[in-house]
PDB file of N, CA and C in Angstrom:
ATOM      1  N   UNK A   1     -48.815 -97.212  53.477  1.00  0.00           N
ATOM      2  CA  UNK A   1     -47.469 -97.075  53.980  1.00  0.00           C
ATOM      3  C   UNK A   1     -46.550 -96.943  52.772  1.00  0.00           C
ATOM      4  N   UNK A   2     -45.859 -95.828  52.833  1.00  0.00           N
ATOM      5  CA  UNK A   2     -45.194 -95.859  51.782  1.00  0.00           C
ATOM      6  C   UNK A   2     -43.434 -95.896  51.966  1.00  0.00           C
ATOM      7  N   UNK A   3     -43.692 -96.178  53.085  1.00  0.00           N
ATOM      8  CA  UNK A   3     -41.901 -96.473  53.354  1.00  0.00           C
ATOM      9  C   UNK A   3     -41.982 -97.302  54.575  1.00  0.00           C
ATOM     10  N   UNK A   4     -40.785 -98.130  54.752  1.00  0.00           N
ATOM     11  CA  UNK A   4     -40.865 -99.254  56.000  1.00  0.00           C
ATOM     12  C   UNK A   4     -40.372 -98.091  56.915  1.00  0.00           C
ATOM     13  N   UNK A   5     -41.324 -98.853  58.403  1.00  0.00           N
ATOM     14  CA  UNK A   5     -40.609 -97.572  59.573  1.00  0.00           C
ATOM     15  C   UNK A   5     -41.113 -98.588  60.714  1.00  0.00           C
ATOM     16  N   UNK A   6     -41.115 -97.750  61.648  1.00  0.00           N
ATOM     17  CA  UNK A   6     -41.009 -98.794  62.918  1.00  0.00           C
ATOM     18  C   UNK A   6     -41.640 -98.096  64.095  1.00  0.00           C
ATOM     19  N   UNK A   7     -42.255 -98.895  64.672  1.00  0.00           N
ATOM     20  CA  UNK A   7     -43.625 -98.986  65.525  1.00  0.00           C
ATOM     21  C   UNK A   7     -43.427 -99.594  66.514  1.00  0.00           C
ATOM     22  N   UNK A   8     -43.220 -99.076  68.078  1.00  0.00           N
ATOM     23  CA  UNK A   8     -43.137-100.371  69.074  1.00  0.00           C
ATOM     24  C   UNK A   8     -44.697-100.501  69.769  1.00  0.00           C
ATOM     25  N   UNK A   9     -44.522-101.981  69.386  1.00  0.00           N
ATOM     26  CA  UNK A   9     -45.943-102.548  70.310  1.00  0.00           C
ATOM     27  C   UNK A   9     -46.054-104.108  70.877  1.00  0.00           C
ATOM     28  N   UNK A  10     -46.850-104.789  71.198  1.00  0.00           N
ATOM     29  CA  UNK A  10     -46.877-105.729  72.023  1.00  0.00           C
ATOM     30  C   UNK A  10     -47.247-106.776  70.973  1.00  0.00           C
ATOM     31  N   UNK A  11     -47.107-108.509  71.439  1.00  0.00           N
ATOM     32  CA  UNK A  11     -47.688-109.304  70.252  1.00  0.00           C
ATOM     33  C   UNK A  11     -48.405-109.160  69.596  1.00  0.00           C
ATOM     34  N   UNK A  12     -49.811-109.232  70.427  1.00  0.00           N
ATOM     35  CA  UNK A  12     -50.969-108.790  69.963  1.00  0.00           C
ATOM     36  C   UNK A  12     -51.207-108.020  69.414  1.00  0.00           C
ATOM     37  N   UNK A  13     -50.946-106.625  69.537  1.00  0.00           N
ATOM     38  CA  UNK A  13     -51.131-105.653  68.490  1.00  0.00           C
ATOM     39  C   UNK A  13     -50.278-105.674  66.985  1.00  0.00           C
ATOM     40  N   UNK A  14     -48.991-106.267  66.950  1.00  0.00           N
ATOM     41  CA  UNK A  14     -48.335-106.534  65.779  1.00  0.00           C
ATOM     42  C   UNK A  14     -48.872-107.620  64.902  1.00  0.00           C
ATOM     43  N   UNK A  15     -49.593-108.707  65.859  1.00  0.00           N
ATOM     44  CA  UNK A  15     -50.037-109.772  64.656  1.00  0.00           C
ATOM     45  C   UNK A  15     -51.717-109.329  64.007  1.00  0.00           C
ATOM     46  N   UNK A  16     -52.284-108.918  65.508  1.00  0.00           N
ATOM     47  CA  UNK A  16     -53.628-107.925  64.820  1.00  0.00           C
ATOM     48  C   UNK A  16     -53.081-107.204  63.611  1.00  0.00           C
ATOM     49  N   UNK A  17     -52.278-106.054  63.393  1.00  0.00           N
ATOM     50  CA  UNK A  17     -51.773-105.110  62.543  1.00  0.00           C
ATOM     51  C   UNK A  17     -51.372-106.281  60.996  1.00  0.00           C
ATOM     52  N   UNK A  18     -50.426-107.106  61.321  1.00  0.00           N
ATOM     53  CA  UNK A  18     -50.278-107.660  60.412  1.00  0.00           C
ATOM     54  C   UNK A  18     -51.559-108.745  59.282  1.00  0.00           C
ATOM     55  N   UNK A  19     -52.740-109.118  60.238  1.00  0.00           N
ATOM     56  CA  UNK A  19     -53.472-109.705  60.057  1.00  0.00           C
ATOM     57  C   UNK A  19     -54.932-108.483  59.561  1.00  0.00           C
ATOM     58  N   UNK A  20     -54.639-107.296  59.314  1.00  0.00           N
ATOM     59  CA  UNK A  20     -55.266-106.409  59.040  1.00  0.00           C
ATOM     60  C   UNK A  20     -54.668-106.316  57.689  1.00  0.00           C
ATOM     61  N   UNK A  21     -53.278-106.414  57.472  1.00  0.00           N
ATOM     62  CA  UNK A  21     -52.959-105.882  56.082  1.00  0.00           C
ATOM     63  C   UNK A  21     -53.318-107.001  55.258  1.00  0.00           C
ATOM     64  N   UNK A  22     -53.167-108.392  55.825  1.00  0.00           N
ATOM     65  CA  UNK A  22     -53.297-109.045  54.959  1.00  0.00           C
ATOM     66  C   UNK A  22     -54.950-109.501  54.429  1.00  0.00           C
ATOM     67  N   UNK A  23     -55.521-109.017  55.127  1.00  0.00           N
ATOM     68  CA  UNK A  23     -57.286-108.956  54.837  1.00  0.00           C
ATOM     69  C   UNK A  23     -57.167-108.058  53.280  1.00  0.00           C
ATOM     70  N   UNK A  24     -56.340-107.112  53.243  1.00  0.00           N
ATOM     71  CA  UNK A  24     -56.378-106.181  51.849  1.00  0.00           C
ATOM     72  C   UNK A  24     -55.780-106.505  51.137  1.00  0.00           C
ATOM     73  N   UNK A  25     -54.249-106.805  51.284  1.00  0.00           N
ATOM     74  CA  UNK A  25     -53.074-107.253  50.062  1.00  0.00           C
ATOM     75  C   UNK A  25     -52.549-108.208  50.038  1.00  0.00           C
ATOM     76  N   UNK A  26     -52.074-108.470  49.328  1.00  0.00           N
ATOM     77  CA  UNK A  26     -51.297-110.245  48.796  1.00  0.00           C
ATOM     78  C   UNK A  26     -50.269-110.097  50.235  1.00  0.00           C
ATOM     79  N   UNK A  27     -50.133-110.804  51.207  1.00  0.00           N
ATOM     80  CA  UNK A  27     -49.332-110.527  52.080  1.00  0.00           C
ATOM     81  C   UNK A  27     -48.583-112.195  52.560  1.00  0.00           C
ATOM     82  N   UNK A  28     -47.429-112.354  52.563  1.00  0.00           N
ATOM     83  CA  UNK A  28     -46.541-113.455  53.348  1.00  0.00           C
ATOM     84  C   UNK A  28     -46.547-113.092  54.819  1.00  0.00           C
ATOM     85  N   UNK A  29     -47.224-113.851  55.631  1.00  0.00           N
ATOM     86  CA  UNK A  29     -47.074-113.565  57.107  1.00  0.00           C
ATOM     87  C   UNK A  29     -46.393-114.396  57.891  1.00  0.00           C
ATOM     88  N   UNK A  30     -45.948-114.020  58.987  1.00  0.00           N
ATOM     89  CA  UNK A  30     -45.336-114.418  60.061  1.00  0.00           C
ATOM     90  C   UNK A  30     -46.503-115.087  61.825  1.00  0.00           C
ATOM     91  N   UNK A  31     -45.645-116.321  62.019  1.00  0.00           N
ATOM     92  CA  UNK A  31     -46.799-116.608  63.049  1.00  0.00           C
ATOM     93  C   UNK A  31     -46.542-116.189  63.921  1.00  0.00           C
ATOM     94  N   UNK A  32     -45.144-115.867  64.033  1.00  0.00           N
ATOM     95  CA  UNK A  32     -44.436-115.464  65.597  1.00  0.00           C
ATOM     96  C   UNK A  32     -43.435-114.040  65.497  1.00  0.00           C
ATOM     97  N   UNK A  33     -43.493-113.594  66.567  1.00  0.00           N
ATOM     98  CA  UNK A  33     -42.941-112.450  66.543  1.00  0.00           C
ATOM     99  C   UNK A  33     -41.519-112.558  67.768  1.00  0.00           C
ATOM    100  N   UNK A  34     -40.230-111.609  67.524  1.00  0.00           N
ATOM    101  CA  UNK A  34     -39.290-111.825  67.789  1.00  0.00           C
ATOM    102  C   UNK A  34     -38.973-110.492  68.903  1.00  0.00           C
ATOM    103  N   UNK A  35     -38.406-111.196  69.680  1.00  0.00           N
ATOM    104  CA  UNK A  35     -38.148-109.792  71.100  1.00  0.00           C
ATOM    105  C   UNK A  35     -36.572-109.662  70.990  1.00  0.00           C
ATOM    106  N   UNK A  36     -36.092-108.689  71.692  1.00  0.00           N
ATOM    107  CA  UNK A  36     -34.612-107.889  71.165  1.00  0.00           C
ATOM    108  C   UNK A  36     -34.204-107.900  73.179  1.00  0.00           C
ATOM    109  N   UNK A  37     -33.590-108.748  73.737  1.00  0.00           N
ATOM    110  CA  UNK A  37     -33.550-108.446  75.254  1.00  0.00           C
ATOM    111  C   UNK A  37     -32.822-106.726  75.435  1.00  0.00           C
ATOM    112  N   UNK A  38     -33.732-106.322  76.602  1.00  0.00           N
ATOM    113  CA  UNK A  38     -33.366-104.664  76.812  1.00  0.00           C
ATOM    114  C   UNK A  38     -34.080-103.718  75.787  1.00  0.00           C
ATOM    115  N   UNK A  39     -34.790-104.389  74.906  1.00  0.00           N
ATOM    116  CA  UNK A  39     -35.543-103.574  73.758  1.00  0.00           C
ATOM    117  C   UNK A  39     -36.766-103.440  73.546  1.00  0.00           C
ATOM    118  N   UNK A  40     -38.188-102.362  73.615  1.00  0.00           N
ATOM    119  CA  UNK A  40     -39.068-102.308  73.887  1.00  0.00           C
ATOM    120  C   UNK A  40     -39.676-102.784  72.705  1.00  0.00           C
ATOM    121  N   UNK A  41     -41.209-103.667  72.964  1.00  0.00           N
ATOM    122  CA  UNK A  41     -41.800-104.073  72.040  1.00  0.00           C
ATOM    123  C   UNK A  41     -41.456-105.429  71.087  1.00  0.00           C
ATOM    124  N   UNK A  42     -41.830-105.544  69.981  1.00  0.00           N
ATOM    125  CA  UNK A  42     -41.501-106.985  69.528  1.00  0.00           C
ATOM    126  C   UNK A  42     -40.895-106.284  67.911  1.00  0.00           C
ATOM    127  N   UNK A  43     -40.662-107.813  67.162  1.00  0.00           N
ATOM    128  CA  UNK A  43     -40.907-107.763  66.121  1.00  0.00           C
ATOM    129  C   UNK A  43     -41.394-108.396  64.936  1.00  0.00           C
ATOM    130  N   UNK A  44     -41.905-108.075  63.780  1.00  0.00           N
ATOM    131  CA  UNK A  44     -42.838-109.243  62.843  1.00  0.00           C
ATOM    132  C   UNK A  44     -42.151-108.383  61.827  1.00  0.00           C
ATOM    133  N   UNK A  45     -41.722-109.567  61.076  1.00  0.00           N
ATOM    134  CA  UNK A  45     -41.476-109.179  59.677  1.00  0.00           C
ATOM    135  C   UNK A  45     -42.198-109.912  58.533  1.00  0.00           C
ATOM    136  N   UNK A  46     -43.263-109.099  58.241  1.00  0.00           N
ATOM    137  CA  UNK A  46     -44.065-109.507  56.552  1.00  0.00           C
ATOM    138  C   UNK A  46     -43.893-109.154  55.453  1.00  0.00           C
ATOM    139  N   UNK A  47     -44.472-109.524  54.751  1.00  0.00           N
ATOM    140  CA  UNK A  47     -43.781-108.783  53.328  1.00  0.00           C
ATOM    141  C   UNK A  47     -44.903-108.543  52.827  1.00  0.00           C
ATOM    142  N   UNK A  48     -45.549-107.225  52.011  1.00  0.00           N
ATOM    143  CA  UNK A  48     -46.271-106.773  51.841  1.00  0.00           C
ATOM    144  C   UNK A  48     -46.855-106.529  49.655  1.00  0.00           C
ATOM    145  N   UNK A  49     -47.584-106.633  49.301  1.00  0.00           N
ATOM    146  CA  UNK A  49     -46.910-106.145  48.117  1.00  0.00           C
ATOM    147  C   UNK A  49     -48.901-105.225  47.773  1.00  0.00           C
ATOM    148  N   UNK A  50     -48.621-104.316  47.689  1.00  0.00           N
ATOM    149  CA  UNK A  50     -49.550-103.262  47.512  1.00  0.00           C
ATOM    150  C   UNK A  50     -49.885-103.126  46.140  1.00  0.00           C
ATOM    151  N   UNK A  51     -49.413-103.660  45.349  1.00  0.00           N
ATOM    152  CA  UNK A  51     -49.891-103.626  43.832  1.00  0.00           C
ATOM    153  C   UNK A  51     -50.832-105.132  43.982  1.00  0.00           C
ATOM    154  N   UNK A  52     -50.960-105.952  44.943  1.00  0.00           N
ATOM    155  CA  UNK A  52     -51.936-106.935  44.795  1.00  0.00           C
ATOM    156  C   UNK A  52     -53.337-106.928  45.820  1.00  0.00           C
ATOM    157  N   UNK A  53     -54.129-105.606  45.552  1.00  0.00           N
ATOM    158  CA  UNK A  53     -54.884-105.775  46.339  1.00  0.00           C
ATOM    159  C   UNK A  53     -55.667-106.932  46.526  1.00  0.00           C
ATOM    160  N   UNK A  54     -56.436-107.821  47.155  1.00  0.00           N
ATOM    161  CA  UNK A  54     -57.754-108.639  47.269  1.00  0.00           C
ATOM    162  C   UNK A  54     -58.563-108.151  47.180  1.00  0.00           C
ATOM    163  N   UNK A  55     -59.825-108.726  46.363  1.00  0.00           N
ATOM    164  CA  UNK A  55     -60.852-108.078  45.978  1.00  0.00           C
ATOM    165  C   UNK A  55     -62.072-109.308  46.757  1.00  0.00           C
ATOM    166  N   UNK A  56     -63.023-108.790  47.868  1.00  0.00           N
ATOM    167  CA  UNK A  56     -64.168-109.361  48.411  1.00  0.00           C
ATOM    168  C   UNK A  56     -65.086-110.182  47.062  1.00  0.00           C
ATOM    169  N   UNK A  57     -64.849-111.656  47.212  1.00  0.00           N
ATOM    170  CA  UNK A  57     -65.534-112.147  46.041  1.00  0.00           C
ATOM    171  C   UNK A  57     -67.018-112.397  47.281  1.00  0.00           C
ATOM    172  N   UNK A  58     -68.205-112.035  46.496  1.00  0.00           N
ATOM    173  CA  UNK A  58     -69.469-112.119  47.410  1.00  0.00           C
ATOM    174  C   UNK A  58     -70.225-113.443  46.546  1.00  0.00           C
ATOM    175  N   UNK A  59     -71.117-114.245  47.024  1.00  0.00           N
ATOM    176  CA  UNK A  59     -72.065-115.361  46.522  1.00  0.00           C
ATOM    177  C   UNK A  59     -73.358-114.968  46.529  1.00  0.00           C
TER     178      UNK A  59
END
């Protein structure tokens, strides 16, 4: 993602989504997501930082 943009979807799919990025990058997450009355979908705000990927340490 190279620019913030906006996506309407349901809890579940926003905290799945968010819980996907943070499997890859240094990510600050959110537990709960915020509804807008009259406004479709939710919202989660994380903060992302793409210069810190995670790297799979294996044993």
């Amino acid at each position: 993602m190279s620019e913030p943009g906006l996506v309407v979807v349901d809890d579940a799919i926003a905290l799945a989504f968010q819980q996907m990025l943070a499997d890859r990058w240094a990510t600050a997450t959110a537990e709960d997501t915020t509804r807008d009355p009259g406004e479709p979908g939710v919202r989660l705000r994380c903060y992302l930082d793409l210069r810190q990927e995670l790297t799979t340490v294996r044993f």
